[in-house]
N, C-alpha and C. Protein backbone atom coordinates (compact mmCIF):
# COMPACT_ATOMS: atom_id res chain seq x y z
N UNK A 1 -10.95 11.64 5.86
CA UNK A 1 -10.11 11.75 4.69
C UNK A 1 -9.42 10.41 4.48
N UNK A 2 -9.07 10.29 3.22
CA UNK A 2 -8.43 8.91 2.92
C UNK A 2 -7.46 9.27 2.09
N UNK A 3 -5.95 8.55 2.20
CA UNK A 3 -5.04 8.88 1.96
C UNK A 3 -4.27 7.12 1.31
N UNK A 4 -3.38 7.03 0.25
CA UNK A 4 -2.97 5.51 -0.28
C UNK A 4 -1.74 6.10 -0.26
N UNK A 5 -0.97 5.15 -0.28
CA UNK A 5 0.76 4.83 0.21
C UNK A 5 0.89 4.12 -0.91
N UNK A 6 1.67 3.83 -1.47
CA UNK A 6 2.83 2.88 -2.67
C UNK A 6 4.22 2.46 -1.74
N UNK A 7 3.87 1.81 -1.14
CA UNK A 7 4.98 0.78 0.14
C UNK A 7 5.69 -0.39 -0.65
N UNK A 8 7.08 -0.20 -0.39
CA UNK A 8 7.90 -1.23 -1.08
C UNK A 8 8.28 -2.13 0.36
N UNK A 9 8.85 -3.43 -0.31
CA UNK A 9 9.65 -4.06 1.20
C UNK A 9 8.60 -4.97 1.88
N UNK A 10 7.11 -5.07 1.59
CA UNK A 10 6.37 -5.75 2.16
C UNK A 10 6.11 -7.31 1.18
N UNK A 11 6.83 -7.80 2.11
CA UNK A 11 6.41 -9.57 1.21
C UNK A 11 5.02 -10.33 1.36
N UNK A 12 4.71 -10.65 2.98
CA UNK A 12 3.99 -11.19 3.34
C UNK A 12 2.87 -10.43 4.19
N UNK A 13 1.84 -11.67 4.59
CA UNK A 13 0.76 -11.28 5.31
C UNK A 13 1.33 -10.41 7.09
N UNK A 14 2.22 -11.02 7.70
CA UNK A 14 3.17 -10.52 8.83
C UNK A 14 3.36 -9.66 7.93
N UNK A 15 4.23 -8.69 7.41
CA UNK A 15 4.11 -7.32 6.59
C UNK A 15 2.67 -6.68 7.15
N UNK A 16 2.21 -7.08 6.46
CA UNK A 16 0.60 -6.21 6.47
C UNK A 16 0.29 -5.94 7.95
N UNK A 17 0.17 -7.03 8.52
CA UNK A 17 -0.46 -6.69 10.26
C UNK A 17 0.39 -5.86 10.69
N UNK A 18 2.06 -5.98 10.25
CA UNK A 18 2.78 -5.27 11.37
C UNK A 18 2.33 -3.56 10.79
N UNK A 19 2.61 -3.51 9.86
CA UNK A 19 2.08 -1.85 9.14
C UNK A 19 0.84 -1.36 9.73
N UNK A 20 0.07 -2.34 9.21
CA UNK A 20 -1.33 -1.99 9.84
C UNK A 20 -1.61 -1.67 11.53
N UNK A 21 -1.40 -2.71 12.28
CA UNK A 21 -1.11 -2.37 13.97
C UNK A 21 -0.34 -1.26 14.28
N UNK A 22 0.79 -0.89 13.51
CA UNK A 22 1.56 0.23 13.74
C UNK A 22 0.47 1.38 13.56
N UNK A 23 0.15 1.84 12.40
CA UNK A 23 -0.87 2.68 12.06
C UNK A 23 -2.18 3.02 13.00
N UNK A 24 -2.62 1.82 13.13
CA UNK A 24 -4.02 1.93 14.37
C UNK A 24 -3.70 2.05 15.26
N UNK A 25 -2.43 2.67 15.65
CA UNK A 25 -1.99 3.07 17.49
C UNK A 25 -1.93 4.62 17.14
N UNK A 26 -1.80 5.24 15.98
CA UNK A 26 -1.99 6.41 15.83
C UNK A 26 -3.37 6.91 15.91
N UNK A 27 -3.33 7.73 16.91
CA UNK A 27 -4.80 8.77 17.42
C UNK A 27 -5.21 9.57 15.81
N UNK A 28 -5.90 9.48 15.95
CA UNK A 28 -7.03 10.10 14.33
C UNK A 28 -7.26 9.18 13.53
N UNK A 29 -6.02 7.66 13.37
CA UNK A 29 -6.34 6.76 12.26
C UNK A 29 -7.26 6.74 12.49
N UNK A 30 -8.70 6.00 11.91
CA UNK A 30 -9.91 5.42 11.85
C UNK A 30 -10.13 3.98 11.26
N UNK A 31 -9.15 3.79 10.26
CA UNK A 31 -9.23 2.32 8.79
C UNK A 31 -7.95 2.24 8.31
N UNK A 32 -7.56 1.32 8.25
CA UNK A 32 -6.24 0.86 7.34
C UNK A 32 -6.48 -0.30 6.69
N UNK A 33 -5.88 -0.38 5.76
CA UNK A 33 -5.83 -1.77 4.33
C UNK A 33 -4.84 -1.53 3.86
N UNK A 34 -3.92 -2.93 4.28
CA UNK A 34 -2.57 -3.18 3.31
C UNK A 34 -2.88 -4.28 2.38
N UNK A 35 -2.07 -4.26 1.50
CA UNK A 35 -2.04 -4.76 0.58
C UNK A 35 -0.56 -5.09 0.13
N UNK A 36 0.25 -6.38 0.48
CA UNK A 36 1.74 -6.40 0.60
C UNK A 36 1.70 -7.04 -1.13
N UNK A 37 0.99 -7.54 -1.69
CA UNK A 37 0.85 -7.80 -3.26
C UNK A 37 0.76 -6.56 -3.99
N UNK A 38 -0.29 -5.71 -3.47
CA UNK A 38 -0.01 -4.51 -4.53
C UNK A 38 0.87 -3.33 -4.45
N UNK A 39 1.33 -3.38 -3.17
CA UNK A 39 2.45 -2.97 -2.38
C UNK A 39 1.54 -1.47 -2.57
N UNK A 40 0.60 -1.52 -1.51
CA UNK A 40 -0.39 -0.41 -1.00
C UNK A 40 -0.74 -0.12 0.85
N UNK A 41 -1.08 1.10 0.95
CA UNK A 41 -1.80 0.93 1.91
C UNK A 41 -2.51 1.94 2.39
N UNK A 42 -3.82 1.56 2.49
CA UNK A 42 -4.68 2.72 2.24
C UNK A 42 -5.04 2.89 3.74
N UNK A 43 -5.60 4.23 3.87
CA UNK A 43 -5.48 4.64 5.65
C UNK A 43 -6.52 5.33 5.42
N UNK A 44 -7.57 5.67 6.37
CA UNK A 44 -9.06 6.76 6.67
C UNK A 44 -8.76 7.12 8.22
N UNK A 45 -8.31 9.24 7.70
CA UNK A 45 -7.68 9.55 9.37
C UNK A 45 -8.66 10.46 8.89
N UNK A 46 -8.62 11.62 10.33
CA UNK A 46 -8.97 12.31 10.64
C UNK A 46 -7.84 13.07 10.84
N UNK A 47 -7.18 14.50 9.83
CA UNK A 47 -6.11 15.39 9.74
C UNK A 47 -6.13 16.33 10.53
N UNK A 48 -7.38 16.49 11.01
CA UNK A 48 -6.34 17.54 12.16
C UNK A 48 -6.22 16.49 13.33
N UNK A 49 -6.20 15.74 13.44
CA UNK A 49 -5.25 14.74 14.79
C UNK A 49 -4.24 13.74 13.90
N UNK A 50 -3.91 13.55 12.50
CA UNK A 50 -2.72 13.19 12.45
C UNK A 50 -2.48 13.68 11.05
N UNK A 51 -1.19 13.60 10.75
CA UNK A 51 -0.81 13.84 9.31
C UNK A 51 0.09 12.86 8.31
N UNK A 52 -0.28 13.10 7.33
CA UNK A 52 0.53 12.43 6.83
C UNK A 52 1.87 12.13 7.12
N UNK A 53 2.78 12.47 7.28
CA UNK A 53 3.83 12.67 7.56
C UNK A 53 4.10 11.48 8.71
N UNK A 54 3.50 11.90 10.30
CA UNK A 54 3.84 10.78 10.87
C UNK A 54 2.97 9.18 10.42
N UNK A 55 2.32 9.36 9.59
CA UNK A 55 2.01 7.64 8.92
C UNK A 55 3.27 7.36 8.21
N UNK A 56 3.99 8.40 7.55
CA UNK A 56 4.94 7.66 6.63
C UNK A 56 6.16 7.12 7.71
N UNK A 57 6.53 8.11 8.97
CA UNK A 57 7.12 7.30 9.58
C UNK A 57 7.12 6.39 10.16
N UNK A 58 5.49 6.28 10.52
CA UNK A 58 5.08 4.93 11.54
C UNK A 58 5.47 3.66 10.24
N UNK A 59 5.23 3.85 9.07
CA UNK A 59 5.23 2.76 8.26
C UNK A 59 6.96 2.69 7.83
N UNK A 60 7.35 3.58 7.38
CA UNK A 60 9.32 3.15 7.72
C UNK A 60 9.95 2.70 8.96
N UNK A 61 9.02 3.31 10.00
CA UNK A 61 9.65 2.88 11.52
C UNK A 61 9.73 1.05 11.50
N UNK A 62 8.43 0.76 10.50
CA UNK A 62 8.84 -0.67 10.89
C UNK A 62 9.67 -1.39 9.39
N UNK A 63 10.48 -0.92 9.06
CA UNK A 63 11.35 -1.50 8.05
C UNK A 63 10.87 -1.52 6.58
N UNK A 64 9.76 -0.43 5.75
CA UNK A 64 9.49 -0.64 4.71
C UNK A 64 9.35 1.03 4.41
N UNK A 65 9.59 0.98 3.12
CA UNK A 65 10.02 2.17 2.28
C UNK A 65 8.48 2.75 1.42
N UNK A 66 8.39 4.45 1.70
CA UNK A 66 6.98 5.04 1.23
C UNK A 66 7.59 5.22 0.30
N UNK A 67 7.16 5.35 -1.11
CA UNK A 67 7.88 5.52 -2.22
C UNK A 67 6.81 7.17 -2.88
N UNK A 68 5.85 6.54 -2.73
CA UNK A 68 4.85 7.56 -2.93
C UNK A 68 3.24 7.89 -2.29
């Protein structure tokens, strides 16, 4: 399954890796792509080992806001 984020707060390329590395320590992620220009970030999990929910915190945990 593939799931896109609308992430505010991300300026730079450091933005992106840190979101992204955060994300790929979660068991089920599979793919992540940020995008700190389009202020995106698209993720390919596997839902029954994670949910939405803890991506949105892994991605606020590191200082940037899910908007949608």
């Amino acid at each position: 399954m593939q799931k896109e984020f609308a992430v505010t707060g991300m300026r730079c390329s450091s933005c992106e890796n840190l979101v992204k590395e955060a994300l790929e320590e979660l068991y089920g992620v599979e793919e992540v792509r940020v995008s700190h220009s389009e202020g995106v970030v698209a993720v390919s999990y596997e839902p029954s080992l994670v949910s939405t929910a803890a991506m949105i915190a892994v991605i606020e945990e590191q200082g940037f806001k899910v908007v949608s």
